[in-house]
C-alpha atoms as a PDB file:
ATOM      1  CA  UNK A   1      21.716 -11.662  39.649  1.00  0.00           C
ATOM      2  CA  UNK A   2      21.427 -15.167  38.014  1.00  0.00           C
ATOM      3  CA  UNK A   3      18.288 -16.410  36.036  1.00  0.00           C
ATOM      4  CA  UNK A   4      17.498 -20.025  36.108  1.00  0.00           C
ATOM      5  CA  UNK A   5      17.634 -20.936  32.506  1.00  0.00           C
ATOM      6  CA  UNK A   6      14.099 -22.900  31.562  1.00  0.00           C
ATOM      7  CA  UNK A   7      15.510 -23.244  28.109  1.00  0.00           C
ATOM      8  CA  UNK A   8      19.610 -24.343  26.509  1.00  0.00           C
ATOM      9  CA  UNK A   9      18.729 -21.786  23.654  1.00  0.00           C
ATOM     10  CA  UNK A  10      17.568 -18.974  25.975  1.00  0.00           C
ATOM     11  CA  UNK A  11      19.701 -15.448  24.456  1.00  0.00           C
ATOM     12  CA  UNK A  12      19.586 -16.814  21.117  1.00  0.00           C
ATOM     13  CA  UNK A  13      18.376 -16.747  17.739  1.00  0.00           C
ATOM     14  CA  UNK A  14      17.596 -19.103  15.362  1.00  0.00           C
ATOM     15  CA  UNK A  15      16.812 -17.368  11.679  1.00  0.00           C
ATOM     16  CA  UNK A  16      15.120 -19.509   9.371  1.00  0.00           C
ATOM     17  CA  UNK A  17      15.441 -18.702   6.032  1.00  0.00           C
ATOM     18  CA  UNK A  18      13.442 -18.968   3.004  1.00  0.00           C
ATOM     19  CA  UNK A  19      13.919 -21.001  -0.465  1.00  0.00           C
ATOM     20  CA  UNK A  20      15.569 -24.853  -0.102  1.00  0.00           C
ATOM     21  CA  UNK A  21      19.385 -23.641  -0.074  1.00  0.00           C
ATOM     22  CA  UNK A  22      21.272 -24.547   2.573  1.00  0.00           C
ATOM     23  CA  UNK A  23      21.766 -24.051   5.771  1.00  0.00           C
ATOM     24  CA  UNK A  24      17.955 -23.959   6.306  1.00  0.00           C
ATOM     25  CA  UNK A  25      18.322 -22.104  10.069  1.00  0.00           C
ATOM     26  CA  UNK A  26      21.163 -20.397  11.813  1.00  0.00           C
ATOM     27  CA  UNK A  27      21.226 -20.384  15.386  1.00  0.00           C
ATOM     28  CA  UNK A  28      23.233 -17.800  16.844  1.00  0.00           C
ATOM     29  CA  UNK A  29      25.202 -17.993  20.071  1.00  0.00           C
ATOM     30  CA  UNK A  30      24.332 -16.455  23.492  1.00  0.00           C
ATOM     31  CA  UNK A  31      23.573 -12.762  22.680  1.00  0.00           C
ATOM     32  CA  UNK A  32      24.577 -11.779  26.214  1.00  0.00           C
ATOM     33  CA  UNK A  33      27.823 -12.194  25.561  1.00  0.00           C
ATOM     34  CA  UNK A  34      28.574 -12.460  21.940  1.00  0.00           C
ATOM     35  CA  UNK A  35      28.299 -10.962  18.465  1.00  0.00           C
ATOM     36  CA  UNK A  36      24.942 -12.529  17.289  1.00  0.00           C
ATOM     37  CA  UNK A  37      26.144 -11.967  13.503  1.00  0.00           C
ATOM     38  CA  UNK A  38      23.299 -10.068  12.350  1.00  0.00           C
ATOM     39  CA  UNK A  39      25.520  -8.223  10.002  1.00  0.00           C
ATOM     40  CA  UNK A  40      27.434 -11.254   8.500  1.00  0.00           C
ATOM     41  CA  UNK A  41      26.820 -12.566   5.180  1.00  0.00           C
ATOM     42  CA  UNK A  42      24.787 -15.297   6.758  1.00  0.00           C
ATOM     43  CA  UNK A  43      21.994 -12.805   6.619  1.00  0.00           C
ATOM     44  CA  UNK A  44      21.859 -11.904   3.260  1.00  0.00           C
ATOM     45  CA  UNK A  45      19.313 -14.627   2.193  1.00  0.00           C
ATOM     46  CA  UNK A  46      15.763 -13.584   2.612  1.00  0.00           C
ATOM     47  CA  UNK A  47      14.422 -14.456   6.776  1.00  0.00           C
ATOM     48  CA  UNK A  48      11.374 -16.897   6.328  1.00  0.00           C
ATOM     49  CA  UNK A  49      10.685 -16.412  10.223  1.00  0.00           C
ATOM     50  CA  UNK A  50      13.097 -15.052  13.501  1.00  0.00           C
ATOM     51  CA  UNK A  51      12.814 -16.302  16.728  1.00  0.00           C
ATOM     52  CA  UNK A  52      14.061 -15.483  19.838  1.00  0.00           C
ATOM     53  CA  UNK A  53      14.556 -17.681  22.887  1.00  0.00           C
ATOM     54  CA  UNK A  54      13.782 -15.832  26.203  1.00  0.00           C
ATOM     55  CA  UNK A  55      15.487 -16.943  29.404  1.00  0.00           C
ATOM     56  CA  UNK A  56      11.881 -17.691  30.828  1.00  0.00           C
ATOM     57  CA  UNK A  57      11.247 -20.638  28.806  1.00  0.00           C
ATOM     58  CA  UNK A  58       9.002 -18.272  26.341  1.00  0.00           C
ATOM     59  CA  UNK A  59       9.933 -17.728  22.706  1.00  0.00           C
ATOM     60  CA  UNK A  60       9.541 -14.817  20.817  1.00  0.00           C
ATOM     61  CA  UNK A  61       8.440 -15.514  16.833  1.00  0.00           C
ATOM     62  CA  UNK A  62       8.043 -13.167  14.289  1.00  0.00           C
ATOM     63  CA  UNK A  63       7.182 -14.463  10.533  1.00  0.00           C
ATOM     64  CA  UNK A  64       5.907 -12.861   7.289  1.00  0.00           C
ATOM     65  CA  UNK A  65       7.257 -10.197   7.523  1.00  0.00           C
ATOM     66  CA  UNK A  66       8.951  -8.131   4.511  1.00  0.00           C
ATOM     67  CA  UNK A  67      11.878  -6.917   6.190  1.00  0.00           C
ATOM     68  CA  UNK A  68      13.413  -7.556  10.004  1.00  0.00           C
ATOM     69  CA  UNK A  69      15.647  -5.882  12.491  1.00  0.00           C
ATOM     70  CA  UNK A  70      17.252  -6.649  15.432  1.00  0.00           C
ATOM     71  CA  UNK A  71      19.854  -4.845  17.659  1.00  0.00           C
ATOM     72  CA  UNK A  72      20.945  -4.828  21.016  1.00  0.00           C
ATOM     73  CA  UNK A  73      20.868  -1.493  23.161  1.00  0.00           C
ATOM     74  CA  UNK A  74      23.907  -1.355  25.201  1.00  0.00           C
ATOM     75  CA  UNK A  75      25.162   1.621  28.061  1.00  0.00           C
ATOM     76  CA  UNK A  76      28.642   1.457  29.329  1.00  0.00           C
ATOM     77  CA  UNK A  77      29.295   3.076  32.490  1.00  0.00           C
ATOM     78  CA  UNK A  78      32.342   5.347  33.517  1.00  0.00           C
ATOM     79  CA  UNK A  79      32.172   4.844  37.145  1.00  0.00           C
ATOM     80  CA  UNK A  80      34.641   4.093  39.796  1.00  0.00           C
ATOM     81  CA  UNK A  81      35.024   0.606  40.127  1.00  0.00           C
ATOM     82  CA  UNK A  82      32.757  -0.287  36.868  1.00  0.00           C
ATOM     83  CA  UNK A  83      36.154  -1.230  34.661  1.00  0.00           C
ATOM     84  CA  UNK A  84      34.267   0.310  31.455  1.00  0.00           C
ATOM     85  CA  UNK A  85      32.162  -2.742  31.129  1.00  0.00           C
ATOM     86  CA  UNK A  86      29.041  -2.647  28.601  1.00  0.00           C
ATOM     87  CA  UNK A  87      25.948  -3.997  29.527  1.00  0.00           C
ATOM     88  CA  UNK A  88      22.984  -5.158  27.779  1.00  0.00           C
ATOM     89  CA  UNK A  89      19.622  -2.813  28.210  1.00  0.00           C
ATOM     90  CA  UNK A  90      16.876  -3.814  26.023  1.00  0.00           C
ATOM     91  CA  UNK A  91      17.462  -6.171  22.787  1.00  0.00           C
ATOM     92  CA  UNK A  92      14.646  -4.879  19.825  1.00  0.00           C
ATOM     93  CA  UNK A  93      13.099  -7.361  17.241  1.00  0.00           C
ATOM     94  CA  UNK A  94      11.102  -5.333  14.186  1.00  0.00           C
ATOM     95  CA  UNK A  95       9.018  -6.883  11.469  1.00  0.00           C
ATOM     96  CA  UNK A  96       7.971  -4.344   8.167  1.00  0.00           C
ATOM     97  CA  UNK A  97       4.185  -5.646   7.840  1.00  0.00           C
ATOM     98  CA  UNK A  98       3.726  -6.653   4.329  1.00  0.00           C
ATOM     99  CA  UNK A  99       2.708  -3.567   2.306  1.00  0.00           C
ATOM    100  CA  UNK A 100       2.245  -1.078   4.819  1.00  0.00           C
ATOM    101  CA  UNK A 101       4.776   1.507   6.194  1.00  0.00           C
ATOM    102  CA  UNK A 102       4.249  -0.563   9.637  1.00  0.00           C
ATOM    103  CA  UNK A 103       6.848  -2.022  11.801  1.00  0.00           C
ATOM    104  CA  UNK A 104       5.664  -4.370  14.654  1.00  0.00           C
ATOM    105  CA  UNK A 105       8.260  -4.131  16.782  1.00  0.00           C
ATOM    106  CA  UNK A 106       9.245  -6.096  20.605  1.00  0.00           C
ATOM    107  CA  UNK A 107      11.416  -3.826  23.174  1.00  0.00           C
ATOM    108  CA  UNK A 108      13.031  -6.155  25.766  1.00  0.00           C
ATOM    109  CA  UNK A 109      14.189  -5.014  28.698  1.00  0.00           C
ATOM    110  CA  UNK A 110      14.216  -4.540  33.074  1.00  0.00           C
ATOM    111  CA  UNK A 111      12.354  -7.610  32.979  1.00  0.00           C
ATOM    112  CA  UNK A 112       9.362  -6.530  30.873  1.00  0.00           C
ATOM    113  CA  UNK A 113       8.293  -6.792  27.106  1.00  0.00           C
ATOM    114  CA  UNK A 114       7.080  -4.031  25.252  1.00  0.00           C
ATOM    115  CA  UNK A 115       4.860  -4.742  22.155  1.00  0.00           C
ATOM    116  CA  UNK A 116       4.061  -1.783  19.492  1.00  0.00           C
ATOM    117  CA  UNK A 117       3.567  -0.583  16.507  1.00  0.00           C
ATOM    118  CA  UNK A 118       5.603   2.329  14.561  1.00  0.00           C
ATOM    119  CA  UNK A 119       5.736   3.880  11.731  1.00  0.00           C
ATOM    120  CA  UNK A 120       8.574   2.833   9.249  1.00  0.00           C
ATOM    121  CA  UNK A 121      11.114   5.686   9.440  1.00  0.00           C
ATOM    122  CA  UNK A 122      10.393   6.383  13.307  1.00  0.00           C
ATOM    123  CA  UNK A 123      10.596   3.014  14.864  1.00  0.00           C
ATOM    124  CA  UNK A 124      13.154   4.202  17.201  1.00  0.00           C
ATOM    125  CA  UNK A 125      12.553   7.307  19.197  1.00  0.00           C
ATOM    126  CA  UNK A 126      10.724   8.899  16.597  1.00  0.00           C
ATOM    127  CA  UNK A 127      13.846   8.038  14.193  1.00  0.00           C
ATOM    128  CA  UNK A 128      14.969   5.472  11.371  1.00  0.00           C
ATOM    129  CA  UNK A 129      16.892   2.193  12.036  1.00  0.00           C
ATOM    130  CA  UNK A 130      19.748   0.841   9.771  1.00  0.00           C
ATOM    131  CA  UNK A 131      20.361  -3.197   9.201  1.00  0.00           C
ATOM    132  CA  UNK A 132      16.837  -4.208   7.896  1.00  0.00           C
ATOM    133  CA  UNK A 133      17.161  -7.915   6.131  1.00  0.00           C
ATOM    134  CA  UNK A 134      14.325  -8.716   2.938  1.00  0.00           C
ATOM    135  CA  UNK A 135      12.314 -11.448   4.837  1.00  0.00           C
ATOM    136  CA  UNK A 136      10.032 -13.401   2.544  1.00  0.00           C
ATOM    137  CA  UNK A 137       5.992 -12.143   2.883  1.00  0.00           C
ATOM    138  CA  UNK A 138       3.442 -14.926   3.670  1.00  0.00           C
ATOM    139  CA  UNK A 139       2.032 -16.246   6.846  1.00  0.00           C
ATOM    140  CA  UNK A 140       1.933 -13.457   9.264  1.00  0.00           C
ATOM    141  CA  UNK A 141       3.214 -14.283  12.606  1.00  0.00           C
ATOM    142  CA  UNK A 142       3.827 -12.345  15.714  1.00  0.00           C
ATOM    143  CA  UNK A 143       3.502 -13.530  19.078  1.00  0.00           C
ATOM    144  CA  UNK A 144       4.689 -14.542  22.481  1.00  0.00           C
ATOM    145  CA  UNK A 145       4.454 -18.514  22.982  1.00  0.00           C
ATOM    146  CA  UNK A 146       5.331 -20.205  26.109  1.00  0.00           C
ATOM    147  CA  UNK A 147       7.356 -22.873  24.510  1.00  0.00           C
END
């Protein structure tokens, strides 16, 4: 199946990060089909805002937040024919709400997106998550915008 692309940064993220040092943003590549970097040393400055650029032309924008995640949920099958292939199933933003033991958290996935809120420790099937980057309080953003 082939999406029409409404947007040349749709399956990516662009990090913007806090304080005047640069690089200001990092843009990552196509998430479909490559390591996004998450883990790198770029992310070890403090995330000012994280957006993500949805294949619909829509954009996905958290901000304020003390702490983010982000990880991609992948199954591999082991069928006949399937050559061992992993495929992307749902891609998960999280943002720890300033002071609270809250994560606001974005499930994407078979063509819906799933908005919640979780408790810090069981924001993933009742469990923890590992990876969480210091973001940089302030303005509290999280939304869907069309642009």
């Amino acid at each position: 199946m082939h999406i029409f692309l409404k947007n040349e940064m749709a399956w990516r993220i662009k990090v913007t990060f806090a304080g005047s040092l640069p690089p200001k943003e990092y843009i990552t590549p196509d998430i479909q089909h490559t390591d996004p970097g998450w883990g790198s040393e770029l992310f070890n400055r403090m995330i000012e805002k994280l957006e993500f650029y949805l294949p619909t032309g829509h954009r996905l924008v958290l901000a304020g937040m003390e702490q983010y995640n982000f990880f991609i949920e992948a199954v591999q099958s082991f069928g006949k024919g399937c050559k061992g292939r992993a495929v992307m199933k749902r891609i998960c933003f999280m943002g720890k709400l300033p002071g609270q033991n809250i994560v606001d958290r974005y499930i994407i996935g078979d063509r819906k997106i799933w908005r919640d809120r979780k408790p810090l420790g069981m924001e993933w099937h009742g469990d923890t998550t590992v990876g969480w980057k210091a973001g940089s309080p302030g303005d509290l953003i999280s939304k869907i915008t069309d642009n």
